[in-house]
Protein backbone atom coordinates (compact mmCIF):
# COMPACT_ATOMS: atom_id res chain seq x y z
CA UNK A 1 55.10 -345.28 77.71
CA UNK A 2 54.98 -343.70 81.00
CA UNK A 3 51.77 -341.69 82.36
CA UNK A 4 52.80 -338.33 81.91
CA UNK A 5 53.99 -339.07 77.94
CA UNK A 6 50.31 -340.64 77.49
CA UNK A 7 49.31 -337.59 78.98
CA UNK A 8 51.17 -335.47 76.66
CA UNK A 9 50.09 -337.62 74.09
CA UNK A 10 46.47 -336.59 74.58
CA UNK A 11 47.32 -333.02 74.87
CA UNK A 12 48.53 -333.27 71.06
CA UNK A 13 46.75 -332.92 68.05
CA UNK A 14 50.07 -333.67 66.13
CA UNK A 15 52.96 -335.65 67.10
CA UNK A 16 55.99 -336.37 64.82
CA UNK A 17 58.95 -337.93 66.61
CA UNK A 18 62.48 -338.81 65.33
CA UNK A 19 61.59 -338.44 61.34
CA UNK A 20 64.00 -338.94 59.13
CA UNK A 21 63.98 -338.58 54.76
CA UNK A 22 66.82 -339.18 52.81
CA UNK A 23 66.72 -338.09 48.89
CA UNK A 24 68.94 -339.13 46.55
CA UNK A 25 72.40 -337.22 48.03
CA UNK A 26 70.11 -335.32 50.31
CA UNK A 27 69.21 -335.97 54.15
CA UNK A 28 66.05 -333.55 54.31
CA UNK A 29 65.09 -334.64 57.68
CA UNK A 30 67.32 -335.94 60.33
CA UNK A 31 65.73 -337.30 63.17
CA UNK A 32 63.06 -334.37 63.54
CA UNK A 33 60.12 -333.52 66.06
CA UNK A 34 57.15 -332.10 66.10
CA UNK A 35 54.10 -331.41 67.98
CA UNK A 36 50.65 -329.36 67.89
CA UNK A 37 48.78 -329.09 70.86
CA UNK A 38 45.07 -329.40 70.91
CA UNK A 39 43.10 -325.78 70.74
CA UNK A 40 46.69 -323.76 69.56
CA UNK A 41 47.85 -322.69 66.23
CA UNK A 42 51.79 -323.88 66.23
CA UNK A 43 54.73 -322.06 63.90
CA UNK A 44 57.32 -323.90 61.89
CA UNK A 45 60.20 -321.38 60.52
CA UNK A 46 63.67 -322.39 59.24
CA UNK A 47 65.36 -321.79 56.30
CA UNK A 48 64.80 -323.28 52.80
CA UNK A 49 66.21 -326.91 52.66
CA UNK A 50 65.47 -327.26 56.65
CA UNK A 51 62.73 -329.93 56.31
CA UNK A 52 59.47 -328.09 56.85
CA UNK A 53 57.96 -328.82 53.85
CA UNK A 54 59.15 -332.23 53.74
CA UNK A 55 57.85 -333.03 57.14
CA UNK A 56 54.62 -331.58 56.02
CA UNK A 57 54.87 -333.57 52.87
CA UNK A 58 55.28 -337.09 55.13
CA UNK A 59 52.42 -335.55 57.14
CA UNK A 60 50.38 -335.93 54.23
CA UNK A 61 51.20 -339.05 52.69
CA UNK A 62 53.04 -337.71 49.63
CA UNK A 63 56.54 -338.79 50.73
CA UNK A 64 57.40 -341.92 53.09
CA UNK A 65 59.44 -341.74 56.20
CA UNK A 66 62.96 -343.77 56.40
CA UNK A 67 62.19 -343.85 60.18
CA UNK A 68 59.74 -342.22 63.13
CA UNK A 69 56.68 -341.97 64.23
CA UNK A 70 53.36 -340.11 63.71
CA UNK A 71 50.60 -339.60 65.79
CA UNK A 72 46.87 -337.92 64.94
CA UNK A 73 44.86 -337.00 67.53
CA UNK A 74 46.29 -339.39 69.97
CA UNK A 75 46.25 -342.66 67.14
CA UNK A 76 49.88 -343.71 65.69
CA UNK A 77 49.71 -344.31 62.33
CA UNK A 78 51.29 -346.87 61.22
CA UNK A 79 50.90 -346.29 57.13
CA UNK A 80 50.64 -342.72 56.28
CA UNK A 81 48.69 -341.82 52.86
CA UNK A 82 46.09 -338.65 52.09
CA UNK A 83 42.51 -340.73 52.31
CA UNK A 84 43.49 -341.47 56.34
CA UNK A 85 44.84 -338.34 57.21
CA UNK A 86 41.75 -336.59 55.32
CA UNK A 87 39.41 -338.82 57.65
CA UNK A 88 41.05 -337.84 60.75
CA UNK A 89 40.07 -334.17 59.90
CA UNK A 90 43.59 -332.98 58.55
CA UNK A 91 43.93 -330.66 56.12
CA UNK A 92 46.55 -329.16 53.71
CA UNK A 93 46.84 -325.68 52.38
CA UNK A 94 50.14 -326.29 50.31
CA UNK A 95 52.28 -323.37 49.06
CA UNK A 96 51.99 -324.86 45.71
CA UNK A 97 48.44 -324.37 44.28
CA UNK A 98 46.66 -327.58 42.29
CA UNK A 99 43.80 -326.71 40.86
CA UNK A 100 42.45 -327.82 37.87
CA UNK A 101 42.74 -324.42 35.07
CA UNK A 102 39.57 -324.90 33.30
CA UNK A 103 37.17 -325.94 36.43
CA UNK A 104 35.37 -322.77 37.69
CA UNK A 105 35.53 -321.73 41.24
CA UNK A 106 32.74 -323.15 42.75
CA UNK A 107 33.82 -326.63 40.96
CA UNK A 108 37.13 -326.44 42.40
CA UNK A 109 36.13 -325.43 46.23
CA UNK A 110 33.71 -328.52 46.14
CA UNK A 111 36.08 -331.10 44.20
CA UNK A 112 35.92 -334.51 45.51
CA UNK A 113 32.94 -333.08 48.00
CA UNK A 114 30.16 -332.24 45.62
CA UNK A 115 27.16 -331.41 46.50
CA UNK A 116 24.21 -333.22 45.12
CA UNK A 117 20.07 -332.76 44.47
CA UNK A 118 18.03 -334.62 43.03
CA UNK A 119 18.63 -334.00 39.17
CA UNK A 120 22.25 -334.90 39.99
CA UNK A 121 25.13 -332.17 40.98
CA UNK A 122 23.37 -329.30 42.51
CA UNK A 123 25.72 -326.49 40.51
CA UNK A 124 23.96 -323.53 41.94
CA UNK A 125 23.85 -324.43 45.81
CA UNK A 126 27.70 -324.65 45.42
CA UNK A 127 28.24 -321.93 43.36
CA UNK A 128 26.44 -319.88 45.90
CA UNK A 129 27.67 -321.77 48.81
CA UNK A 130 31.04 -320.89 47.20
CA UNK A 131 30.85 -317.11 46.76
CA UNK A 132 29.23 -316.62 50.05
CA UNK A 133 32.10 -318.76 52.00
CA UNK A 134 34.79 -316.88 49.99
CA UNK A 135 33.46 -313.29 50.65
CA UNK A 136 32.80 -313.57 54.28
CA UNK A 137 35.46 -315.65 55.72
CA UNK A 138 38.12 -314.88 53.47
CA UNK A 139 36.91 -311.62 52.09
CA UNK A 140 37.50 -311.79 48.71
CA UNK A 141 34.19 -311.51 45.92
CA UNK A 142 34.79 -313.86 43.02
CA UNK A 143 31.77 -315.28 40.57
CA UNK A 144 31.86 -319.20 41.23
CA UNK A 145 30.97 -319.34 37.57
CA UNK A 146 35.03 -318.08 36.88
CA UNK A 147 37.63 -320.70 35.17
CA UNK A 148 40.76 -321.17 37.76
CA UNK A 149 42.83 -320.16 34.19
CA UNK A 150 41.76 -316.71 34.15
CA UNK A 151 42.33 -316.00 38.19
CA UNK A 152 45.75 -314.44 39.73
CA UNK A 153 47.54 -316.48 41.53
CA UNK A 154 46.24 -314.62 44.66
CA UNK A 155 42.91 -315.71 43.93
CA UNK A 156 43.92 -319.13 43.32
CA UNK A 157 45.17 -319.67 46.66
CA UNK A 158 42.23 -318.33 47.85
CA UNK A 159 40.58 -320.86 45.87
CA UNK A 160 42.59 -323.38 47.36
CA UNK A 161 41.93 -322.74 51.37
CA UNK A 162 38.18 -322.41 50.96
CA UNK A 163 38.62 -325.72 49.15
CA UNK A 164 40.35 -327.30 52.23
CA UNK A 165 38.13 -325.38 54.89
CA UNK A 166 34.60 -325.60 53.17
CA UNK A 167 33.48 -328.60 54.72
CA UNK A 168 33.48 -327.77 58.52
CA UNK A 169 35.56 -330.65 59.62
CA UNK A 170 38.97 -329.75 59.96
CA UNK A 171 40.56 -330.80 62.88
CA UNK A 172 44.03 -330.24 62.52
CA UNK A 173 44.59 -327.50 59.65
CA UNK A 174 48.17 -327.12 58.11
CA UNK A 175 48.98 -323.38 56.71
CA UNK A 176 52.13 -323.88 54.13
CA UNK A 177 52.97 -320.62 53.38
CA UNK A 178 49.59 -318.97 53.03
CA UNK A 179 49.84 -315.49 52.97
CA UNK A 180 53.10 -315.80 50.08
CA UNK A 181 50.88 -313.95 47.26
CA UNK A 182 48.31 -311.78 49.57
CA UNK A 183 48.61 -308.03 49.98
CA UNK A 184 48.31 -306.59 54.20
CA UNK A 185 44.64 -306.42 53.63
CA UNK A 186 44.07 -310.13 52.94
CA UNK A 187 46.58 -310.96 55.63
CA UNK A 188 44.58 -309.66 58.06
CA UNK A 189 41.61 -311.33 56.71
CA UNK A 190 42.85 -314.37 57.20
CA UNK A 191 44.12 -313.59 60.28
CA UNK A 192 40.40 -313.39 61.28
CA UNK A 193 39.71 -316.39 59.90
CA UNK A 194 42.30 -318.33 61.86
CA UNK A 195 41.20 -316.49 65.14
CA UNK A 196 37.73 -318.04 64.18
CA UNK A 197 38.77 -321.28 63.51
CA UNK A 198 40.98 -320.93 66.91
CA UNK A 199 38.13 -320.08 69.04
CA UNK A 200 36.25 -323.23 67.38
CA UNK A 201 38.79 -325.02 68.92
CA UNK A 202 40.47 -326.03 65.65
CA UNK A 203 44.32 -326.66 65.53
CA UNK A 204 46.20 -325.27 63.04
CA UNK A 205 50.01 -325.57 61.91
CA UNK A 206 51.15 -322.57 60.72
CA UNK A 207 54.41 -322.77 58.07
CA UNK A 208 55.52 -318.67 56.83
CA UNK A 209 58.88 -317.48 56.56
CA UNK A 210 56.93 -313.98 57.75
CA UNK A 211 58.33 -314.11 61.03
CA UNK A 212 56.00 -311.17 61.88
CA UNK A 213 53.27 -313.33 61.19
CA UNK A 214 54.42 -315.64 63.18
CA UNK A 215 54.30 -313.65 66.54
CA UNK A 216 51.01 -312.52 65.85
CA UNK A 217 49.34 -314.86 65.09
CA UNK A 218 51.42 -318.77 66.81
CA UNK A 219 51.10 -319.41 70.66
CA UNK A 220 54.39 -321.61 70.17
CA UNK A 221 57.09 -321.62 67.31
CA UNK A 222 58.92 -324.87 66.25
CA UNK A 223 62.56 -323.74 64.38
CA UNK A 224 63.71 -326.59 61.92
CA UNK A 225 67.51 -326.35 61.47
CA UNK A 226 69.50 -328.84 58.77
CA UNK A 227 66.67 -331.15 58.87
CA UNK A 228 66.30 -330.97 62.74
CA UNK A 229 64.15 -329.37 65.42
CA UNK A 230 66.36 -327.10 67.53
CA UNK A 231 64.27 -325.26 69.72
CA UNK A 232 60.45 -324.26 70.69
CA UNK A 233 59.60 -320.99 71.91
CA UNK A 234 56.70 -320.39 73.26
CA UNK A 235 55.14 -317.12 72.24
CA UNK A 236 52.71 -316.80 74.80
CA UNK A 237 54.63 -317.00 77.98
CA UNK A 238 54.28 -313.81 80.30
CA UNK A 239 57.46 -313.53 81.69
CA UNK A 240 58.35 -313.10 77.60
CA UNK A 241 56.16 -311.12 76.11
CA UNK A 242 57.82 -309.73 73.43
CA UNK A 243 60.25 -312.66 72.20
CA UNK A 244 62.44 -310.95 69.60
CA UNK A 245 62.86 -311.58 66.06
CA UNK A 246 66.70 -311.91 66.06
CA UNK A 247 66.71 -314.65 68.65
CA UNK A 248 64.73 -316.71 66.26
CA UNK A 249 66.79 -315.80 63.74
CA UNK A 250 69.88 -316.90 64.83
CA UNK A 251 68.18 -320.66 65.46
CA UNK A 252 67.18 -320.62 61.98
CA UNK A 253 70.40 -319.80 60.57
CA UNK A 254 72.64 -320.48 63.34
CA UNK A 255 74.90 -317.27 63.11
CA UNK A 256 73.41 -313.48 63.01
CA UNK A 257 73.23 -312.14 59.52
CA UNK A 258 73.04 -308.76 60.78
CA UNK A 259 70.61 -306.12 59.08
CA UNK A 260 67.83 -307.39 57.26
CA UNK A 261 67.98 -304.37 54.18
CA UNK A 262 71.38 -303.72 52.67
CA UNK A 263 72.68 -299.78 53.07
CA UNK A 264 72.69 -298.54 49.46
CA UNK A 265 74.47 -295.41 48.39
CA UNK A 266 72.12 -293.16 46.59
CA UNK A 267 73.16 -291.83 43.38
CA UNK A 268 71.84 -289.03 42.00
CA UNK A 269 69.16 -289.74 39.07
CA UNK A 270 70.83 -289.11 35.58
CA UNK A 271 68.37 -290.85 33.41
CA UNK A 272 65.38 -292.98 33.18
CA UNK A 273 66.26 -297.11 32.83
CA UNK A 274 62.53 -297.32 31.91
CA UNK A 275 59.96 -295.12 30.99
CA UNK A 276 56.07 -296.51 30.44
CA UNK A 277 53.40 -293.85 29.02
CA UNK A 278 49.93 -293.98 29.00
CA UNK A 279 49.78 -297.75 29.15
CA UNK A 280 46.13 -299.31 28.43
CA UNK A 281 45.11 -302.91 27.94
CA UNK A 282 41.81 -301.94 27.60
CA UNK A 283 40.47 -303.91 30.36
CA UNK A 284 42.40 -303.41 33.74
CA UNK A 285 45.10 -300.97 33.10
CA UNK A 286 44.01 -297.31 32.62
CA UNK A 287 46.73 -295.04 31.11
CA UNK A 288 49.31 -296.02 33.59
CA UNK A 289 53.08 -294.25 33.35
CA UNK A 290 55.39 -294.82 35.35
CA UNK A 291 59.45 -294.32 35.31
CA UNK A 292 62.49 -296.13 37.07
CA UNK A 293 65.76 -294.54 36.99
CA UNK A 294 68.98 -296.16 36.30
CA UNK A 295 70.45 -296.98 39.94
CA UNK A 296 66.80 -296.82 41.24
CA UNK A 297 65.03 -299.41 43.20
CA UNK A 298 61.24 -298.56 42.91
CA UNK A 299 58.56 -300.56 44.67
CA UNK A 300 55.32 -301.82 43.09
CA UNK A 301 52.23 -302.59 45.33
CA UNK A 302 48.38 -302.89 44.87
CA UNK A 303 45.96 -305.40 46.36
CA UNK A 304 44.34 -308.62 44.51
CA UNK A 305 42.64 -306.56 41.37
CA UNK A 306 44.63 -303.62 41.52
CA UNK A 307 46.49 -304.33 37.89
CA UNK A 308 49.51 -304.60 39.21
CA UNK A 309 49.73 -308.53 38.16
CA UNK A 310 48.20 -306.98 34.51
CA UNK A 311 51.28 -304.50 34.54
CA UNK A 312 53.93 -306.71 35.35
CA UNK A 313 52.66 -308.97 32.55
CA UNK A 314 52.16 -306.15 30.13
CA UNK A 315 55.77 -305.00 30.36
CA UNK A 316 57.42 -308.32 29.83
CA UNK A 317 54.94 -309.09 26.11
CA UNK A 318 52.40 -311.28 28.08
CA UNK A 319 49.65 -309.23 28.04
CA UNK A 320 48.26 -307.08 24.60
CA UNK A 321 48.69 -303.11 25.07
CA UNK A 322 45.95 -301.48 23.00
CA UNK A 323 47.61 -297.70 23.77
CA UNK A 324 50.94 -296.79 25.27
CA UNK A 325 54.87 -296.62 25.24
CA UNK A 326 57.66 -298.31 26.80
CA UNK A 327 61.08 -297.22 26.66
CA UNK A 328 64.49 -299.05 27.80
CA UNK A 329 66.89 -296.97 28.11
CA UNK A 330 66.02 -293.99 25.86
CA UNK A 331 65.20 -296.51 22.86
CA UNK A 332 61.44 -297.82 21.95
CA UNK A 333 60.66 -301.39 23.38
CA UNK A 334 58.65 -303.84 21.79
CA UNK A 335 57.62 -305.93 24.26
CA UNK A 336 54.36 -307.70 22.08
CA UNK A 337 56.17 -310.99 23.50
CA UNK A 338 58.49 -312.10 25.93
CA UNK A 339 61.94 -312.88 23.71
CA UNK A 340 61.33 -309.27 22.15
CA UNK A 341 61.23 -307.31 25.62
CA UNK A 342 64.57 -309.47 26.79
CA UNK A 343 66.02 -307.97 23.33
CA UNK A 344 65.30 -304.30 24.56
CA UNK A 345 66.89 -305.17 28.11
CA UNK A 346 64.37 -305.91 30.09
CA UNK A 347 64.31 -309.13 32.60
CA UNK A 348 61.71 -310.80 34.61
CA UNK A 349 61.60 -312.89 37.83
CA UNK A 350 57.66 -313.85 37.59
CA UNK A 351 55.62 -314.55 41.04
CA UNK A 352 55.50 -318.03 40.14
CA UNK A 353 58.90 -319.73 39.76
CA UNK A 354 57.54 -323.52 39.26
CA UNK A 355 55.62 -323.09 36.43
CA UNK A 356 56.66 -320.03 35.12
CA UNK A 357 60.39 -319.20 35.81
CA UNK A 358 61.96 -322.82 35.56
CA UNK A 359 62.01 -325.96 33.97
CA UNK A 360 61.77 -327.90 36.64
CA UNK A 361 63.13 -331.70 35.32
CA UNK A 362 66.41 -329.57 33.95
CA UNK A 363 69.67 -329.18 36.19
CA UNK A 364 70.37 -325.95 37.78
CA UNK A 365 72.79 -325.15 35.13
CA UNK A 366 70.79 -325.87 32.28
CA UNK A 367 68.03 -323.48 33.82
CA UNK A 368 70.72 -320.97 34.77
CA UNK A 369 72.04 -320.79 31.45
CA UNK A 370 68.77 -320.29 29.43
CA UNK A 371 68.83 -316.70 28.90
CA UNK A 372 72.56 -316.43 27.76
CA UNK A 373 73.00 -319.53 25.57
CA UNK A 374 74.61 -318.07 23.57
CA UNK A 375 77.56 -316.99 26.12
CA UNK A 376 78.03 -320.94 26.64
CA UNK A 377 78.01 -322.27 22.95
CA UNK A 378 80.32 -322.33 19.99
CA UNK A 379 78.87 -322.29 16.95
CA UNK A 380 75.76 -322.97 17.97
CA UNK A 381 76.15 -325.96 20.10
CA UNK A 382 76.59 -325.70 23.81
CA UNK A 383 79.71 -325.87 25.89
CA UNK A 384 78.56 -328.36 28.51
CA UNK A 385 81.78 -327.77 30.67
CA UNK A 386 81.44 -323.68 29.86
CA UNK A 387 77.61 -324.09 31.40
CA UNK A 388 78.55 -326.18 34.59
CA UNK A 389 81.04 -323.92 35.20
CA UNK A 390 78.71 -320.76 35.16
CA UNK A 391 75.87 -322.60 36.83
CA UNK A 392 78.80 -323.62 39.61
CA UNK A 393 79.70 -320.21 39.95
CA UNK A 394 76.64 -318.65 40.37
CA UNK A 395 75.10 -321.17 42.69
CA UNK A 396 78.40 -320.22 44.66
CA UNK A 397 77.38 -316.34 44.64
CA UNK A 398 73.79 -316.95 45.33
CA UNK A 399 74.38 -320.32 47.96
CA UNK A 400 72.61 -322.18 46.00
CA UNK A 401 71.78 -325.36 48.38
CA UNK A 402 72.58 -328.17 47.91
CA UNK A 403 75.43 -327.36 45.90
CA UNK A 404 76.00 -328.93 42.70
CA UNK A 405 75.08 -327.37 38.69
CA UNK A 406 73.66 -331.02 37.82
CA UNK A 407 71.22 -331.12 40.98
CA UNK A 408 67.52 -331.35 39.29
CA UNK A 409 66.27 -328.60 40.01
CA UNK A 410 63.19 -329.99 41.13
CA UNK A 411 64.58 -331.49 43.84
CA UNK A 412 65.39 -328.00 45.32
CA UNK A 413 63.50 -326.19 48.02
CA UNK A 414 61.01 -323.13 47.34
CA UNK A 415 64.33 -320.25 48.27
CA UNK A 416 66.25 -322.39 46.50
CA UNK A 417 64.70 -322.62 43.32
CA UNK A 418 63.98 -318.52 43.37
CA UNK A 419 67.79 -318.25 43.46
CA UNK A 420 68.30 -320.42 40.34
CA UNK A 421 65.64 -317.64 38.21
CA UNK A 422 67.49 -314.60 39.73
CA UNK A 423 70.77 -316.18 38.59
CA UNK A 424 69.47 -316.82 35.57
CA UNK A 425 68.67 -313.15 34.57
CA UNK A 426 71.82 -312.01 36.55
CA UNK A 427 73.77 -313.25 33.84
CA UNK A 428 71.71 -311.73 31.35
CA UNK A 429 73.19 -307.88 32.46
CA UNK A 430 69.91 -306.28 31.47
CA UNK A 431 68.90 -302.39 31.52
CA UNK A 432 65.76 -302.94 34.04
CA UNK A 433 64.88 -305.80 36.57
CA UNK A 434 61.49 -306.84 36.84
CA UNK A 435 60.89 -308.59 40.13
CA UNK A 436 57.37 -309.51 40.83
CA UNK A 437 57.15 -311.13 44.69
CA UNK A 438 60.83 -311.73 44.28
CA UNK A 439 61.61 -312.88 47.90
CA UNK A 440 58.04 -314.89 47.83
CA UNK A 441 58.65 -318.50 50.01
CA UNK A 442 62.57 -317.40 51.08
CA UNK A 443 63.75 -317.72 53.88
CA UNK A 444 65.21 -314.50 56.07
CA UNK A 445 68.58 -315.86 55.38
CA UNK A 446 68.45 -316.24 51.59
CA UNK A 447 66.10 -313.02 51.81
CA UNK A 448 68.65 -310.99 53.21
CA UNK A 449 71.12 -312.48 49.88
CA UNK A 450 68.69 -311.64 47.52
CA UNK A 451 68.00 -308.55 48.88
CA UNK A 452 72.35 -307.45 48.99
CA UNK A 453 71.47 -308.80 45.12
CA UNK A 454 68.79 -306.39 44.20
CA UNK A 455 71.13 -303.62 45.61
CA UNK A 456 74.45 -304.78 43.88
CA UNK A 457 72.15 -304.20 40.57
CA UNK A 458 71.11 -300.89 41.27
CA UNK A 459 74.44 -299.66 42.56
CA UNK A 460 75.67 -301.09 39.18
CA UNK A 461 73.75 -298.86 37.51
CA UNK A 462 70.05 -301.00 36.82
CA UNK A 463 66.92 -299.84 37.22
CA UNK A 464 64.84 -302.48 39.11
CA UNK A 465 61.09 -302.67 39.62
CA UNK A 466 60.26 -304.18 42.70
CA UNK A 467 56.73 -305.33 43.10
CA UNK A 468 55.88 -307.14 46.46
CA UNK A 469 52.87 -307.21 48.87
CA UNK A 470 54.90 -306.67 51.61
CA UNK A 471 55.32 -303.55 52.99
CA UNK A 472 58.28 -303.90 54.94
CA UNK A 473 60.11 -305.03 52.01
CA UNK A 474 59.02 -301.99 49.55
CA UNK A 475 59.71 -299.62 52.78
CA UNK A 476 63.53 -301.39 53.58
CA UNK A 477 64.22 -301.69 49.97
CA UNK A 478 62.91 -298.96 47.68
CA UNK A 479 63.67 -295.40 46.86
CA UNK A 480 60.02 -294.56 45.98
CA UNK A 481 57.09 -296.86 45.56
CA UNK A 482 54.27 -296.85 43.72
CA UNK A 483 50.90 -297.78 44.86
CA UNK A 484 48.59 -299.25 42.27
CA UNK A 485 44.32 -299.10 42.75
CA UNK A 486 41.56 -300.04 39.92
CA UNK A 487 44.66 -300.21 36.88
CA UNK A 488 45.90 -296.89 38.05
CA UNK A 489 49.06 -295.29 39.83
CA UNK A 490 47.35 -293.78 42.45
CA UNK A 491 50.28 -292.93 44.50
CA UNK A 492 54.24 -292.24 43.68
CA UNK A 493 55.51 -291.57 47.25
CA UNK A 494 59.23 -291.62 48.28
CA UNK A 495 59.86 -294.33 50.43
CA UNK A 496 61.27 -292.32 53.66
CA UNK A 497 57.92 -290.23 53.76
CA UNK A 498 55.59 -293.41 54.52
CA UNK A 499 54.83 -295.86 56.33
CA UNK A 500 53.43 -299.35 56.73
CA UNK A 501 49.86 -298.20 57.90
CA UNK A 502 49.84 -295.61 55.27
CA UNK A 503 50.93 -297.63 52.41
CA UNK A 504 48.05 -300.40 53.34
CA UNK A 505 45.56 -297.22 53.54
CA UNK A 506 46.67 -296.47 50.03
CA UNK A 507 46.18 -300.06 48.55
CA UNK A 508 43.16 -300.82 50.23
CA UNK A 509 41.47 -297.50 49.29
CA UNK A 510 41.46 -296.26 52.88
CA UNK A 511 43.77 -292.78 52.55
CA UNK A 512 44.16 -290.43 49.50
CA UNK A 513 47.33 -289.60 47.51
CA UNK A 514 48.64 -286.33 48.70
């Protein structure tokens, strides 16, 4: 190697070079870079199904490269698995969240790092070492003596990244989609946290399909196309300020895909698609009502605690109701479990597709076809042709990648995998969507689909409840949104008369309701 690569070499905290991963009838990586400079926290956007989380997954040990090279600080490895990477200081926040449901907090943040005293494992310097880490770098107040079973999933990824960070010797941190489940205000929190670790002289990868968050908060972006690298922009560059969104963009997705929100015509409100009075669970929600008219998209927000997780859970039968009414479409709903509120025509895209809206050793069609079996079966047993046909053509509709109804859906990326669920309930033709995060882990490409999606439903004449922590979403999407605080409807605002900053002042207790 010549000087100036050894020199380049020891400018890098990370260096990946020519990686390629081939999957059963799927090249995820094809000859892809990748490097982190020392000191500088480094993007990596692209679609679902470019690579990113299988390079981070090689990166860790969890998969095997066909071919390439990895470097650590300056060291090749030459066998990649998670006890060496962990001793060279790198460390994984993973979009999916492992944690163990019935360890409490404080057990979870110091697994396989305990702390000991001398009558064995000192329970109460972690617990408090716990609650004080989680409150002032990541702002968040949660008892270290709470089971991981009875947080959000919010709080569990909190869980997770003062798990990774609570030791103090990350060198090289890698951020897979970290901010999918927070609200703006813990965003920004750990936002501060990543300046901190920044001016600590920590590196950091940083994986979002927020390209916002990107320019904020990256000093250089890597875009991963079709399992390749094909380009680097660096963020920080004077003569380039201001590098704009659509040019990064079009290297994700190779082609413009022209404005992010669908136009929607706006009917005029005949009739309410749902209707919820007084609803009380006697614990978070406090008389909440609400109503979503048939052609109306209406936005659901509230920070970590807010009850909007309760409410969403409420509605579909997850979640007792002690006091309160829910109507479909003019007719009382019984909703006291799941199958009964799909009876009354409700459906439900839940926050967390892996273990909650698929089953994820089934094919695509199989999954696809769950809510509607009945559409693909004669006399009770199931037309296998009938469901490979409707899982074909809705993985067509939705572009589905990679194609095929008998691909496990496993196998699938995060985007991908959220397209199967809202097929799934597509099919069902149901009175009133409920999407909770339903663009959570998508790319901007497969965002703006599901997005043209949500507004095909309304225009046909479904009332969807949209519930998302993002405000640009709520504000591109909705016709009003609702802003949830302390299992109440604070605020029921159309969405042309706000904004992002007032929005996050209404979540985060910062504004009134007019």
């Amino acid at each position: 190697m010549n000087a100036t690569g050894e020199q380049h070499d020891a400018d890098c905290a990370l260096r990946m070079e020519g990686v390629t991963k081939t999957f059963p009838g799927v090249r995820a990586l094809d000859g892809a870079s990748l490097s982190v400079g020392r000191g500088e926290v480094h993007g990596l956007v692209g679609e679902n199904g470019a690579g990113k989380s299988t390079i981070i997954k090689i990166l860790a040990g969890v998969y095997h490269a066909d071919a390439g090279s990895v470097s650590v600080d300056g060291e090749p490895l030459e066998r990649i698995d998670p006890a060496s990477v962990h001793r060279l200081g790198v460390r994984f926040i993973h979009q999916e969240i492992s944690l163990v449901p019935h360890f409490s907090v404080a057990e979870s943040v110091f697994l396989g790092q305990e702390q000991t005293g001398r009558l064995g494992t000192a329970k109460r310097a972690m617990r408090e070492r716990a609650e004080t880490f989680l409150a002032e770098t990541l702002g968040v107040e949660l008892d270290g003596r709470a089971l991981v079973r009875d947080l959000s999933v919010a709080e569990r990824k909190l869980v997770q990244i003062a798990r990774a960070l609570i030791d103090g010797r990350a060198k090289l941190v890698v951020f897979d989609e970290p901010t999918a489940v927070l609200a703006a205000a813990e965003v920004k929190t750990l936002f501060t946290a990543i300046d901190t670790l920044r001016r600590a002289g920590k590196s950091m990868l940083y994986v979002s399909h927020y390209l916002n968050e990107i320019h904020q908060i990256c000093d250089r972006v890597t875009v991963f196309r079709n399992g390749a690298d094909v380009g680097v922009v660096d963020l920080r560059q004077p003569q380039q300020p201001q590098v704009r969104v659509p040019e990064i963009i079009r290297l994700m997705v190779g082609r413009d895909i022209g404005d992010l929100y669908p136009q929607r015509r706006r009917s005029e409100r005949t009739r309410d698609a749902l209707e919820v009075a007084g609803l009380d669970d006697g614990h978070r929600l406090r008389g909440v009502s609400l109503t979503v008219g048939a052609g109306e998209v209406v936005g659901l927000t509230g920070i970590i605690g807010s009850g909007r997780a309760e409410l969403v859970d409420s509605l579909y039968g997850l979640r007792k109701i002690r006091a309160g009414k829910i109507t479909v479409d003019g007719e009382p709903a019984r909703t006291n479990s799941p199958a009964r509120a799909v009876r009354s025509g409700l459906a439900l895209v839940p926050r967390d597709r892996r273990n909650d809206g698929l089953v994820l050793d089934m094919t695509v069609a199989d999954n696809v076809n769950l809510a509607t079996l009945e559409e693909v079966s004669t006399l009770g047993w199931l037309n296998r042709a009938a469901a490979g046909r409707r899982g074909e053509e809705l993985m067509e509709r939705l572009d589905v990648r990679p194609r095929g109804s008998h691909a496990v859906s496993r196998l699938l990326s995060g985007g991908n995998q959220q397209k199967v669920v809202l097929g799934r309930w597509l099919a069902s033709q149901a009175s009133v969507y409920v999407l909770d995060d339903p663009t959570v882990g998508v790319d901007v490409g497969a965002r703006s689909e599901i997005y043209r999606l949500i507004a095909d439903l309304a225009q046909a004449g479904a009332g969807v409840l949209m519930c998302s922590n993002d405000p640009a979403e709520l504000l591109g999407m909705c016709d009003r949104i609702l802003v949830m605080v302390r299992g109440r409807i604070i605020a029921d605002i159309a969405a042309a008369d706000t904004d992002h900053e007032h929005l996050t002042a209404l979540a985060t207790g910062g504004a009134e309701a007019a």
